[in-house]
Protein backbone atom coordinates (compact mmCIF):
# COMPACT_ATOMS: atom_id res chain seq x y z
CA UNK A 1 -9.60 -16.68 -28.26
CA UNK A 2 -12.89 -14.80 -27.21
CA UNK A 3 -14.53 -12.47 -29.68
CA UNK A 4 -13.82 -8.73 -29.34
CA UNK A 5 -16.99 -7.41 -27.90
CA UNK A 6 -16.34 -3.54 -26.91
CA UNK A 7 -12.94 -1.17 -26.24
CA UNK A 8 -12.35 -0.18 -22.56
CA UNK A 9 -9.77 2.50 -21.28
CA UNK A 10 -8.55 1.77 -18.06
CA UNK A 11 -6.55 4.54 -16.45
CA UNK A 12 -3.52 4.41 -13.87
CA UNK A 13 -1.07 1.39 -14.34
CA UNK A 14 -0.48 0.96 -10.40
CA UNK A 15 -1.84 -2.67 -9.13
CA UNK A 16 -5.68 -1.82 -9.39
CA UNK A 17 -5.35 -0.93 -12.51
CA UNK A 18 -3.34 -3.79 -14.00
CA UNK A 19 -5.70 -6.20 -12.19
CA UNK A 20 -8.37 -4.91 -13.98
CA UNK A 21 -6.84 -4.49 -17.48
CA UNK A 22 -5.97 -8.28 -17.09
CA UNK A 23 -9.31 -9.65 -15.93
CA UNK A 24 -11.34 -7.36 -18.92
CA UNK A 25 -8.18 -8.78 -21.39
CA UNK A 26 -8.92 -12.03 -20.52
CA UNK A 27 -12.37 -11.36 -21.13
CA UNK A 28 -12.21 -10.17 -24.52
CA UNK A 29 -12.54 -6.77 -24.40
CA UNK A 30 -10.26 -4.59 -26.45
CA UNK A 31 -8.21 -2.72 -23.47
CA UNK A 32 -6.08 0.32 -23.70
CA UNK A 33 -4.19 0.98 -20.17
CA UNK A 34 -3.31 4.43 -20.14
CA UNK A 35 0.09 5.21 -17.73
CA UNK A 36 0.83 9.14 -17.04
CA UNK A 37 4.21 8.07 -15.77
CA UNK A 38 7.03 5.99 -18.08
CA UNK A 39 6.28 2.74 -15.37
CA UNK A 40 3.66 0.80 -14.73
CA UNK A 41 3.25 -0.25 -10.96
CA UNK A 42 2.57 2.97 -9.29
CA UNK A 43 3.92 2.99 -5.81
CA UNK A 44 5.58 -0.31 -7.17
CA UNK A 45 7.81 2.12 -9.86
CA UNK A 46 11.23 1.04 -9.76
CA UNK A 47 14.84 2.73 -10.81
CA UNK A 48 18.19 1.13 -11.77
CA UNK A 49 21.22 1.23 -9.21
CA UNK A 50 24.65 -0.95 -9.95
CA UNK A 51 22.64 -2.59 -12.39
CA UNK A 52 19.84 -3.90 -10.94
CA UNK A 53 16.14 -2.35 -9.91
CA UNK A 54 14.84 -1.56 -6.49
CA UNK A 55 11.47 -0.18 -5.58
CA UNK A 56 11.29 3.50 -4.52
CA UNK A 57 9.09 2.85 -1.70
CA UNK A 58 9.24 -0.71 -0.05
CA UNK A 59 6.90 -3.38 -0.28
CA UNK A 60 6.29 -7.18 0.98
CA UNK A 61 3.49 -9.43 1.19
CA UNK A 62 1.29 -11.21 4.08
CA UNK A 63 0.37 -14.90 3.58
CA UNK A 64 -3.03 -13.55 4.26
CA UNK A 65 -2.79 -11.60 0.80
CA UNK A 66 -5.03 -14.35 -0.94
CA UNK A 67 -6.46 -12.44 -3.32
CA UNK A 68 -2.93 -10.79 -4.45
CA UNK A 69 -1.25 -13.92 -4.66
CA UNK A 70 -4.19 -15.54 -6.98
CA UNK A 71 -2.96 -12.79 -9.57
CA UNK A 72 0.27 -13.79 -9.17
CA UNK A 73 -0.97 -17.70 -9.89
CA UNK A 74 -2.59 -16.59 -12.84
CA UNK A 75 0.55 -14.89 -14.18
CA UNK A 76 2.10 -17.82 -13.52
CA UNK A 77 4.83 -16.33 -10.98
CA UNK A 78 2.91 -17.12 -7.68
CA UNK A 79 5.94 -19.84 -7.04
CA UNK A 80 8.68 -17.00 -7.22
CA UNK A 81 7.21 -15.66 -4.01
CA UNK A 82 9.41 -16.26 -1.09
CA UNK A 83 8.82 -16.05 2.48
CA UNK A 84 11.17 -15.50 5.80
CA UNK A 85 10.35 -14.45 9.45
CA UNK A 86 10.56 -10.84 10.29
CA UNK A 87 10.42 -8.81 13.65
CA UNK A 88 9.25 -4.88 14.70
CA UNK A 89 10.87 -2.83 17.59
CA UNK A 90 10.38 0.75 19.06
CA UNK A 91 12.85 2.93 19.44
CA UNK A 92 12.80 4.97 22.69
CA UNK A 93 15.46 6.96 24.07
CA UNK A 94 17.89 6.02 22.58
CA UNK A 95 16.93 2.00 23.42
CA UNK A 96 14.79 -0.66 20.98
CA UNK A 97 12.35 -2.60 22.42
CA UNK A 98 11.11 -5.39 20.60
CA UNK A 99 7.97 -5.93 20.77
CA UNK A 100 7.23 -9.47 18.83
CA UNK A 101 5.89 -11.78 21.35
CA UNK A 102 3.79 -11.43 24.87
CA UNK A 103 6.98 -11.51 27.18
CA UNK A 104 8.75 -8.52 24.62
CA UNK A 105 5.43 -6.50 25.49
CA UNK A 106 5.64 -7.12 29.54
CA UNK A 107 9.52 -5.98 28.92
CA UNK A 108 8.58 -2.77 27.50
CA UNK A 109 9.68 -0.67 30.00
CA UNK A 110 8.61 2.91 28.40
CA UNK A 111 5.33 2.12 29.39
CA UNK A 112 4.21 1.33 32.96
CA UNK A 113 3.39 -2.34 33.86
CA UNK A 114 -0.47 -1.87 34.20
CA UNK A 115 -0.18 -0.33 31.01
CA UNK A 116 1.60 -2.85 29.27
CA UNK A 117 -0.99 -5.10 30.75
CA UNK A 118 -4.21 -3.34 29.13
CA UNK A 119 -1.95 -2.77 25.79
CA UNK A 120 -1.53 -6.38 25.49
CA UNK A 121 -5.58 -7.01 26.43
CA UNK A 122 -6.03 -4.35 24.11
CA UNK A 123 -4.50 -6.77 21.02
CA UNK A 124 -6.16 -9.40 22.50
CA UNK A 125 -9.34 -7.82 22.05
CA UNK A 126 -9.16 -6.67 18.96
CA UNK A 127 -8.88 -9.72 17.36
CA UNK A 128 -11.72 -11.44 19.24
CA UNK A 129 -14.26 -8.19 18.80
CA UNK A 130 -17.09 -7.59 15.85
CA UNK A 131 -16.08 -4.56 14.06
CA UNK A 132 -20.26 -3.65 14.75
CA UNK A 133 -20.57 0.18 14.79
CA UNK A 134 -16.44 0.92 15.15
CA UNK A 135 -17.09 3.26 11.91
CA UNK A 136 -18.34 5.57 13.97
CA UNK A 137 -16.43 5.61 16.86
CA UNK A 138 -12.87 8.10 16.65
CA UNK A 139 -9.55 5.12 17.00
CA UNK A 140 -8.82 7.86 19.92
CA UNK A 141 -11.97 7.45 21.42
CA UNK A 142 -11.49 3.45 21.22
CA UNK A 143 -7.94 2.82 21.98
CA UNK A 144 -8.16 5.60 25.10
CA UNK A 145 -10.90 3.14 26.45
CA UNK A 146 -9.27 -0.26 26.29
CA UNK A 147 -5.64 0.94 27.08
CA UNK A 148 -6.24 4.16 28.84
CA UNK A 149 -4.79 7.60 28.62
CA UNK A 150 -1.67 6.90 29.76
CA UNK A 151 -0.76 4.20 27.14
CA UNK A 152 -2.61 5.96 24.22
CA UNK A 153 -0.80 9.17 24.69
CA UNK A 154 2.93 7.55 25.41
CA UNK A 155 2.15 4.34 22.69
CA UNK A 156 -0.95 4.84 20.13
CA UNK A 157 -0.87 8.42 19.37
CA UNK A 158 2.47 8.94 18.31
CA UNK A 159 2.03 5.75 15.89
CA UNK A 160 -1.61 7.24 14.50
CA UNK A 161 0.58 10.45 14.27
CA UNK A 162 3.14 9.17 12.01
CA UNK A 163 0.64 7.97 9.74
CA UNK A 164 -1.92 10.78 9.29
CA UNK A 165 -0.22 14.03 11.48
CA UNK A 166 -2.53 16.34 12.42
CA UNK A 167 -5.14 14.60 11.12
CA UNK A 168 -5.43 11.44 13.11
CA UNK A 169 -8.42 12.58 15.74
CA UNK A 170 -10.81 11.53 13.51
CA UNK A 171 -9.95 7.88 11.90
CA UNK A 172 -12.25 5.61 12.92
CA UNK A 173 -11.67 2.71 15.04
CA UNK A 174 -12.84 0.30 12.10
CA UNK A 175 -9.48 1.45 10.66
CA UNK A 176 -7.38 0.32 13.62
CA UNK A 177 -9.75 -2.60 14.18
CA UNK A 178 -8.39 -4.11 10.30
CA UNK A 179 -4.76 -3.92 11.49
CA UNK A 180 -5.55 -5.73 14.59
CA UNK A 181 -6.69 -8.75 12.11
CA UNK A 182 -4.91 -8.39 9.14
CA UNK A 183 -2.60 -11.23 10.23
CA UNK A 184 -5.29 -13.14 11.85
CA UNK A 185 -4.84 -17.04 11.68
CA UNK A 186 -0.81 -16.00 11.02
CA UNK A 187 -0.22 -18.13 14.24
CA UNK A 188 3.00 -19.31 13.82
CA UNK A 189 4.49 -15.55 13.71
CA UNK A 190 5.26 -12.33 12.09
CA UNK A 191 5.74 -13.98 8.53
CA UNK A 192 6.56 -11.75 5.28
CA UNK A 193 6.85 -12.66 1.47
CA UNK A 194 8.82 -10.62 -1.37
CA UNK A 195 9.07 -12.03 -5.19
CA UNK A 196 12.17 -12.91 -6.99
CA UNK A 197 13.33 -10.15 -9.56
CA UNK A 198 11.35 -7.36 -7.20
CA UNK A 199 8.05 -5.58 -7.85
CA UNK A 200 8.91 -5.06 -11.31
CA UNK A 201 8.87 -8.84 -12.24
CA UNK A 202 5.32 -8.40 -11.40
CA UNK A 203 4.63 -5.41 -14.03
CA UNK A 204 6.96 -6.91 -16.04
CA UNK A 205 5.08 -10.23 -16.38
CA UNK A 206 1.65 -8.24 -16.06
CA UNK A 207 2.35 -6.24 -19.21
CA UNK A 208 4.12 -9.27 -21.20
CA UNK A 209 0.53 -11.13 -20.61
CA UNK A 210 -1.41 -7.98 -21.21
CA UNK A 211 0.30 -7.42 -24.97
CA UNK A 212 0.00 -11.34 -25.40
CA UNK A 213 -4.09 -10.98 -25.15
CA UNK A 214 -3.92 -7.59 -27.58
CA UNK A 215 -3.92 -5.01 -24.68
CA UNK A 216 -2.11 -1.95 -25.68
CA UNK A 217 -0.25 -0.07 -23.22
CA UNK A 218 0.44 3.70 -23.35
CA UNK A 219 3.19 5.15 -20.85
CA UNK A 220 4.31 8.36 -20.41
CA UNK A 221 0.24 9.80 -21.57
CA UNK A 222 -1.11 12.23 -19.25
CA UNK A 223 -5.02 12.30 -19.05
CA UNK A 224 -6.05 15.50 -19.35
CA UNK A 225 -9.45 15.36 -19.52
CA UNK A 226 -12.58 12.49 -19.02
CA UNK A 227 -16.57 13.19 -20.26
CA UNK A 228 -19.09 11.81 -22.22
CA UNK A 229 -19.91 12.86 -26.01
CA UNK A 230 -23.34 14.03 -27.57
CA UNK A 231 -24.04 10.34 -27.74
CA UNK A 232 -23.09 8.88 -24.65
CA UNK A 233 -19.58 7.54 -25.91
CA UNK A 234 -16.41 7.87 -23.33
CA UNK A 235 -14.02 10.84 -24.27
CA UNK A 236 -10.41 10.25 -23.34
CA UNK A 237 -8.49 13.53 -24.01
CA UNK A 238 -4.64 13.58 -23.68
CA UNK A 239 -1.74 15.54 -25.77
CA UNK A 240 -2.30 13.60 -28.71
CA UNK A 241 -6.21 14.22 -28.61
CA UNK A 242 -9.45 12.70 -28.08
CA UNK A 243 -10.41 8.93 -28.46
CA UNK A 244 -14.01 7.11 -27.81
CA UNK A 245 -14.06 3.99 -25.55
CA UNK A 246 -17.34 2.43 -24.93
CA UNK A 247 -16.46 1.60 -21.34
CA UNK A 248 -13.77 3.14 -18.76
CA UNK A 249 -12.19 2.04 -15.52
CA UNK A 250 -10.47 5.04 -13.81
CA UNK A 251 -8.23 3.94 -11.09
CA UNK A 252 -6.27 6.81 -10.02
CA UNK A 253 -6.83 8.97 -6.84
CA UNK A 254 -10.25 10.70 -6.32
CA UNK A 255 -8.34 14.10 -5.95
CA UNK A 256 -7.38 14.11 -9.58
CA UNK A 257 -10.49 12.13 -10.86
CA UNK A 258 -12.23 15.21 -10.16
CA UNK A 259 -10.15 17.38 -12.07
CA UNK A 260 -10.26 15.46 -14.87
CA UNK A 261 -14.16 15.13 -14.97
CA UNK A 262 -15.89 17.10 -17.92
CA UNK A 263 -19.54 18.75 -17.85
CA UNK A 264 -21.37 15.54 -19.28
CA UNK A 265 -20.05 13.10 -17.26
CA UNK A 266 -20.57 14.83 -14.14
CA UNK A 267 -24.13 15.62 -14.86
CA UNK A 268 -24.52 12.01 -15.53
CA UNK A 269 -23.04 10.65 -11.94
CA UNK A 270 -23.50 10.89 -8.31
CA UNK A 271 -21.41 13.74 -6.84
CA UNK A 272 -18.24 12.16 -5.80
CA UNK A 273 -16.98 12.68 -1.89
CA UNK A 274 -14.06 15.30 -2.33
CA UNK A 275 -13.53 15.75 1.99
CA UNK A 276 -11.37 12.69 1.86
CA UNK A 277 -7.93 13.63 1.54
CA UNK A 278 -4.57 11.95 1.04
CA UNK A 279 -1.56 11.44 3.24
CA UNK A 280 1.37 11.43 0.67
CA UNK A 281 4.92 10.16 1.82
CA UNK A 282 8.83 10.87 1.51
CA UNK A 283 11.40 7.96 1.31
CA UNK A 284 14.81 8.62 1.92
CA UNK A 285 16.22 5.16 0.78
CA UNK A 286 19.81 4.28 2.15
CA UNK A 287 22.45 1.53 0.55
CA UNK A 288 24.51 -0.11 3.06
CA UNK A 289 27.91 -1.81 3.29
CA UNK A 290 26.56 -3.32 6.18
CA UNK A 291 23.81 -4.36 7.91
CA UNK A 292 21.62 -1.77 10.36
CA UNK A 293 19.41 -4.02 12.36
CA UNK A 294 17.93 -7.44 12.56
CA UNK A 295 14.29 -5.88 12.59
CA UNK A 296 12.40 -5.62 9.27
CA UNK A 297 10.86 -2.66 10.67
CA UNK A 298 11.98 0.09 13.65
CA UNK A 299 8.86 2.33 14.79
CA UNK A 300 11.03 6.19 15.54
CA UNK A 301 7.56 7.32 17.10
CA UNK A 302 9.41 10.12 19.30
CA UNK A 303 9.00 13.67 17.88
CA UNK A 304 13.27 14.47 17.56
CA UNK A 305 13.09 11.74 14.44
CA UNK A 306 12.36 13.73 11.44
CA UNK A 307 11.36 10.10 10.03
CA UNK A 308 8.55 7.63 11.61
CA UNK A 309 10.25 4.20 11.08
CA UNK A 310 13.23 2.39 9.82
CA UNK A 311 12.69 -0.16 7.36
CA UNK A 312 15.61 -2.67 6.67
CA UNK A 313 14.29 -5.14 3.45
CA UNK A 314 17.24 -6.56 3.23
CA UNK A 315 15.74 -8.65 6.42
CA UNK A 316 13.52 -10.19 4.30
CA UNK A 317 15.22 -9.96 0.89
CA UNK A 318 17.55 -12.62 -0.62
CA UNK A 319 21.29 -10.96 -1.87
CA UNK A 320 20.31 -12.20 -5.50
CA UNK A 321 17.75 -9.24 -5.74
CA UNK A 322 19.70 -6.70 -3.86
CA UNK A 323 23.41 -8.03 -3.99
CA UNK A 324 25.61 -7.72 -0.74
CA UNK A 325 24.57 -4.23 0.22
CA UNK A 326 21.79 -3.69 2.22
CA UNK A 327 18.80 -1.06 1.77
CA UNK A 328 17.18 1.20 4.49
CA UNK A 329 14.15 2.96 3.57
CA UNK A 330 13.65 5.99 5.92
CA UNK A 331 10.03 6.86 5.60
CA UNK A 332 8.22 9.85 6.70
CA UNK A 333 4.10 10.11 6.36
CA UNK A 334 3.19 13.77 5.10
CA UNK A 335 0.51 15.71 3.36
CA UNK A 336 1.52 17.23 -0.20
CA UNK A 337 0.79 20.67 1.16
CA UNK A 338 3.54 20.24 4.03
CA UNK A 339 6.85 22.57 3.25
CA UNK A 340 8.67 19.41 3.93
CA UNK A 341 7.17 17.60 1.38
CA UNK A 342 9.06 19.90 -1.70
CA UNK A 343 12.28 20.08 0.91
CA UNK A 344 14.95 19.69 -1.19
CA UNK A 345 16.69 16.20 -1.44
CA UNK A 346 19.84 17.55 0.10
CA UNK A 347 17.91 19.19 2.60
CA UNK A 348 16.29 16.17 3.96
CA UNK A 349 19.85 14.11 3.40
CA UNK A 350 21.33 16.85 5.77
CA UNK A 351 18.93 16.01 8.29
CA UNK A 352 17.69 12.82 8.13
CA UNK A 353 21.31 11.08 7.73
CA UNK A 354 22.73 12.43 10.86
CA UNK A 355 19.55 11.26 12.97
CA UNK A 356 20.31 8.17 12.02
CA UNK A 357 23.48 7.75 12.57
CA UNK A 358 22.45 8.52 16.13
CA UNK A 359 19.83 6.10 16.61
CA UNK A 360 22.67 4.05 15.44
CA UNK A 361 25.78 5.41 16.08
CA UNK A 362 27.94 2.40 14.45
CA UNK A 363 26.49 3.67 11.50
CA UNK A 364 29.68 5.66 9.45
CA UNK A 365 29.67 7.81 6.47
CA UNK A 366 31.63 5.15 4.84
CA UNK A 367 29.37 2.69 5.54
CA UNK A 368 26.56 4.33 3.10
CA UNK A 369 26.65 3.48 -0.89
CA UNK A 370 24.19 5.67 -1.90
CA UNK A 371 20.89 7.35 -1.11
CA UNK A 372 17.75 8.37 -2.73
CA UNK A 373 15.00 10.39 -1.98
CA UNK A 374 11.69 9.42 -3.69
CA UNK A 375 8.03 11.07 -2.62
CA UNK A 376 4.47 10.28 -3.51
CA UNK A 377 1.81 12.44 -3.06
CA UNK A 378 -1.47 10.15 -2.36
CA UNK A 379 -0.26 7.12 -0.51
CA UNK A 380 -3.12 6.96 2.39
CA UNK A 381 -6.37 7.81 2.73
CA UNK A 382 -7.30 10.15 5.58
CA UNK A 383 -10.22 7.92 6.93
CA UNK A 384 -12.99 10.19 9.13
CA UNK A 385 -15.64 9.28 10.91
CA UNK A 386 -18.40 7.31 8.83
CA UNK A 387 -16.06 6.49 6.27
CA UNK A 388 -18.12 3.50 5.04
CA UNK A 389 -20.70 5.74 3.60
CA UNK A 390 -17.77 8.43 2.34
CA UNK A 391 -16.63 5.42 -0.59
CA UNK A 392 -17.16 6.26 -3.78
CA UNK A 393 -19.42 4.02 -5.98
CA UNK A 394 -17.71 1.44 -8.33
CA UNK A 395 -20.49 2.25 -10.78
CA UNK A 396 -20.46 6.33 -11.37
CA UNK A 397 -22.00 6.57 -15.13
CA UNK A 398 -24.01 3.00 -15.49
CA UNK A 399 -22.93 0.53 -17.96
CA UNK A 400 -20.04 3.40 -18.92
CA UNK A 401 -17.76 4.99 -16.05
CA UNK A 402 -16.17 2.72 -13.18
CA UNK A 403 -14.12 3.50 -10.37
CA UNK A 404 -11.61 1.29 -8.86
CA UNK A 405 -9.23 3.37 -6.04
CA UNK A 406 -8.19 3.50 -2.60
CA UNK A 407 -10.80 5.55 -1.48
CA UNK A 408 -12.74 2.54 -1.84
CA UNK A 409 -10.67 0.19 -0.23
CA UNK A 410 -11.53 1.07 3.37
CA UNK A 411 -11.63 -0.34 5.68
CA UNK A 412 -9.55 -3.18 3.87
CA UNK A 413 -5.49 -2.04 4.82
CA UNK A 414 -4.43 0.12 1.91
CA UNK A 415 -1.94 -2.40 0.33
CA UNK A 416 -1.03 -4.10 -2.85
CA UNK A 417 -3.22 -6.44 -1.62
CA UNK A 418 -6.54 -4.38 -0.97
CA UNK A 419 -5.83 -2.66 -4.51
CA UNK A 420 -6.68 -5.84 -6.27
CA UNK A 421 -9.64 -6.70 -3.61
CA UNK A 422 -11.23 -3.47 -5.05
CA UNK A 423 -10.34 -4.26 -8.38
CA UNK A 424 -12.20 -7.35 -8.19
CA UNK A 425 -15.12 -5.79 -6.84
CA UNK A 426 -15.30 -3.41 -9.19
CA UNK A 427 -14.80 -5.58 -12.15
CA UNK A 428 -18.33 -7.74 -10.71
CA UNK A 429 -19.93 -4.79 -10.80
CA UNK A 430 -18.84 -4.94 -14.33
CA UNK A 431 -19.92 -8.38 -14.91
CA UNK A 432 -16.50 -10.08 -15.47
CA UNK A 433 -15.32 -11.32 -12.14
CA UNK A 434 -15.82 -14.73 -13.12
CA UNK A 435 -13.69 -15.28 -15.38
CA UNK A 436 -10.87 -18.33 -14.88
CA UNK A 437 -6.77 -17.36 -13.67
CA UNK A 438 -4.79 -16.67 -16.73
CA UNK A 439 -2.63 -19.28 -17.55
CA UNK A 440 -4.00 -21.71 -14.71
CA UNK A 441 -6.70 -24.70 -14.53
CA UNK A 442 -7.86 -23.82 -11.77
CA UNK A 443 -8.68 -20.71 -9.34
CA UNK A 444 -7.79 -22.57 -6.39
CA UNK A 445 -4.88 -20.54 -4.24
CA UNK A 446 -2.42 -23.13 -3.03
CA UNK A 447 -1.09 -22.10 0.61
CA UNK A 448 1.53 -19.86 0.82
CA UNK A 449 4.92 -21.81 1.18
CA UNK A 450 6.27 -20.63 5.02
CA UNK A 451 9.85 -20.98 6.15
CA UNK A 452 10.63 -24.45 7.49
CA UNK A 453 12.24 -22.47 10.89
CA UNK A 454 9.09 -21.25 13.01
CA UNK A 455 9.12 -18.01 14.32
CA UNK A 456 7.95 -16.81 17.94
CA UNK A 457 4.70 -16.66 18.74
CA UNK A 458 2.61 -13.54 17.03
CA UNK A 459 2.81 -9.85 18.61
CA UNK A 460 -0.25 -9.12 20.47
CA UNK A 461 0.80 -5.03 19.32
CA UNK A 462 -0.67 -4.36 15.86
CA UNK A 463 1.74 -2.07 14.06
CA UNK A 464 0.21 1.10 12.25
């Protein structure tokens, strides 16, 4: 066991933050993760139905995710992950359109032929163009350009809408241009992976290592306050008081970093970039006595949805996590400041239940279980133009105060995934990304195990 050489705090218990406690852990450091809510996870938080645990908001993995799957290795549960084949369509009057392969595009009749054409090119050329210089050129701009108005206006922008509202003129086309390669090399298909035992075997197994290397983990311990003492020592004030760390890792949004920010600290680090705001999100999640669709994933672009996409997981999950019923999470992209974001739960159950029964209209009342309604308040970044140079610095108090959050993570996609690339940048800025995989002999990532059954060729759409 390596020496104890200093105490860190790391705050937030989402994915960044466990990534991080783990690597310092491993490291030697005396770690205290400090949780404001009673779960670790974050958007990964879990609750209890018919006895078994769900996520609030839905999640799955890429075989791209490399460096998310190499924490899973060294946790030793990179094997549970499995993998199936899963499809996207677009709902449009009433009709879906799948659009999963070249021939589904050239069938898509809401958009004219030519248009389908340069949508497809558009794909194309995503994936074969540098990202050089897209930072500072709108997604708008860009995507009006290769498809042309026409197919923005009746395809893109009610896609970029769903995800950032009114907000969406100024994301910049390195944004779009990650999608378009996210799944790069994925040439056998759409391909996505979900763990046995959910998201919460992950914490789960995350905390059991943590406590095994003398990590102590506090849930349900609001922060309240963050500075730096007459002598330079990290002050961590929450109900119970004030402690000294000699080192902290703050992983939660930059909105309530700078709340939380005292008068030493800030006169001791570089004025942090408060214009970039947060898109937060409402679920409405739906158990089924029966299936809804075949698609993992429904795009409900067209402004008489109150929600921007269907998600079925039960596509992708196996009945041992979920049982026989199957789960439809109804997901709607808002800011925290929108009246419909504090609707009330039976308010949006009013309205969001009956629109989808008529997107589906085999869908009965007696066909539903049981719904939930779940929110989060910073899910997305709202990415403007010359984001690159918006990031925050991992390093904002040297040697002391380190940042590790999604306003970093541009222009990697704001996943599970991209938490833990951040994590591991910050922790080399730290001087501790070296270290070996817990629990493994190696830090080689063996390659993600596929389904036998290839799927169809790979969209040429990118999905937003």
């Amino acid at each position: 066991m390596r020496p104890v050489t200093h105490s860190i705090a790391v705050l937030g218990g989402g994915i960044s933050g466990l990534a991080c406690a783990l690597r310092l852990a491993q490291a030697g450091k005396r770690v205290t993760l400090i949780e404001g809510s009673g779960q670790l996870g974050g958007l990964g938080a879990f609750f209890k139905h018919d006895g078994r645990s769900f996520e609030k908001f839905y999640h799955c993995m890429l075989p791209s995710d490399g460096p998310l799957l190499r924490v899973l290795e060294s946790l030793g549960i990179r094997d549970d992950v499995y993998w199936k084949p899963t499809t996207f369509a677009y709902a449009h009057q009433g009709r879906f359109f799948p659009l999963n392969t070249a021939p589904d595009l050239l069938k898509f009749a809401p958009l004219r032929f030519i248009d389908r054409i340069r949508v497809g090119i558009t794909g194309l050329y995503g994936r074969l163009v540098s990202d050089k210089g897209l930072d500072n050129i709108t997604t708008v701009k860009w995507l009006t350009r290769l498809s042309g108005a026409r197919a923005f206006t009746k395809f893109w922008q009610p896609m970029l809408e769903a995800k950032f509202g009114d907000r969406y003129h100024d994301v910049p086309a390195l944004w779009f241009w990650t999608r378009f390669n996210r799944e790069k090399g994925e040439s056998k298909g759409e391909c996505k992976g979900y763990i046995k035992g959910g998201y919460k075997h992950i914490t789960d197994t995350c905390a059991r290592v943590l406590r095994s290397l003398g990590a102590e983990i506090r849930l349900s311990t609001a922060v309240q306050g963050i500075d730096l003492d007459a002598e330079g020592r990290v002050t961590v004030t929450t109900a119970a008081g004030s402690e000294k760390f000699d080192q902290i890792v703050i992983t939660l949004p930059t909105p309530q970093v700078e709340k939380l920010l005292g008068p030493g600290m800030r006169a001791q680090m570089p004025v942090l970039d408060t214009t970039t705001d947060y898109q937060g999100v409402i679920n409405c999640l739906l158990f089924l006595k029966k299936p809804l669709t075949t698609h993992y994933w429904v795009a409900t672009p067209e402004g008489g949805h109150p929600f921007d996409g269907v998600v079925e997981t039960s596509t992708l999950t196996d009945t041992s996590d979920r049982g026989e019923r199957h789960v439809v999470y109804l997901t709607k992209y808002l800011h925290r400041e929108d009246p419909r974001f504090t609707q009330a739960d039976d308010s949006i159950r009013a309205a969001w239940i009956p629109a989808l029964k008529k997107l589906f209209p085999q869908l009965q009342d007696a066909d539903i279980e049981a719904s939930f309604i779940f929110r989060a308040p910073f899910v997305e970044p709202i990415y403007k133009l010359g984001q690159m140079q918006l990031r925050p610095p991992e390093e904002l108090v040297p040697n002391k105060v380190y940042l590790s959050n999604t306003a970093q993570v541009y222009p990697v996609v704001t996943s599970w995934n991209g938490s833990v690339i951040q994590a591991e940048h910050t922790l080399d800025v730290m001087g501790v990304s070296s270290v070996p995989p817990i629990g493994s002999s190696t830090a080689a990532l063996k390659p993600a195990k596929l389904p036998a059954s290839a799927p169809p060729p790979r969209s040429v759409v990118v999905k937003v």
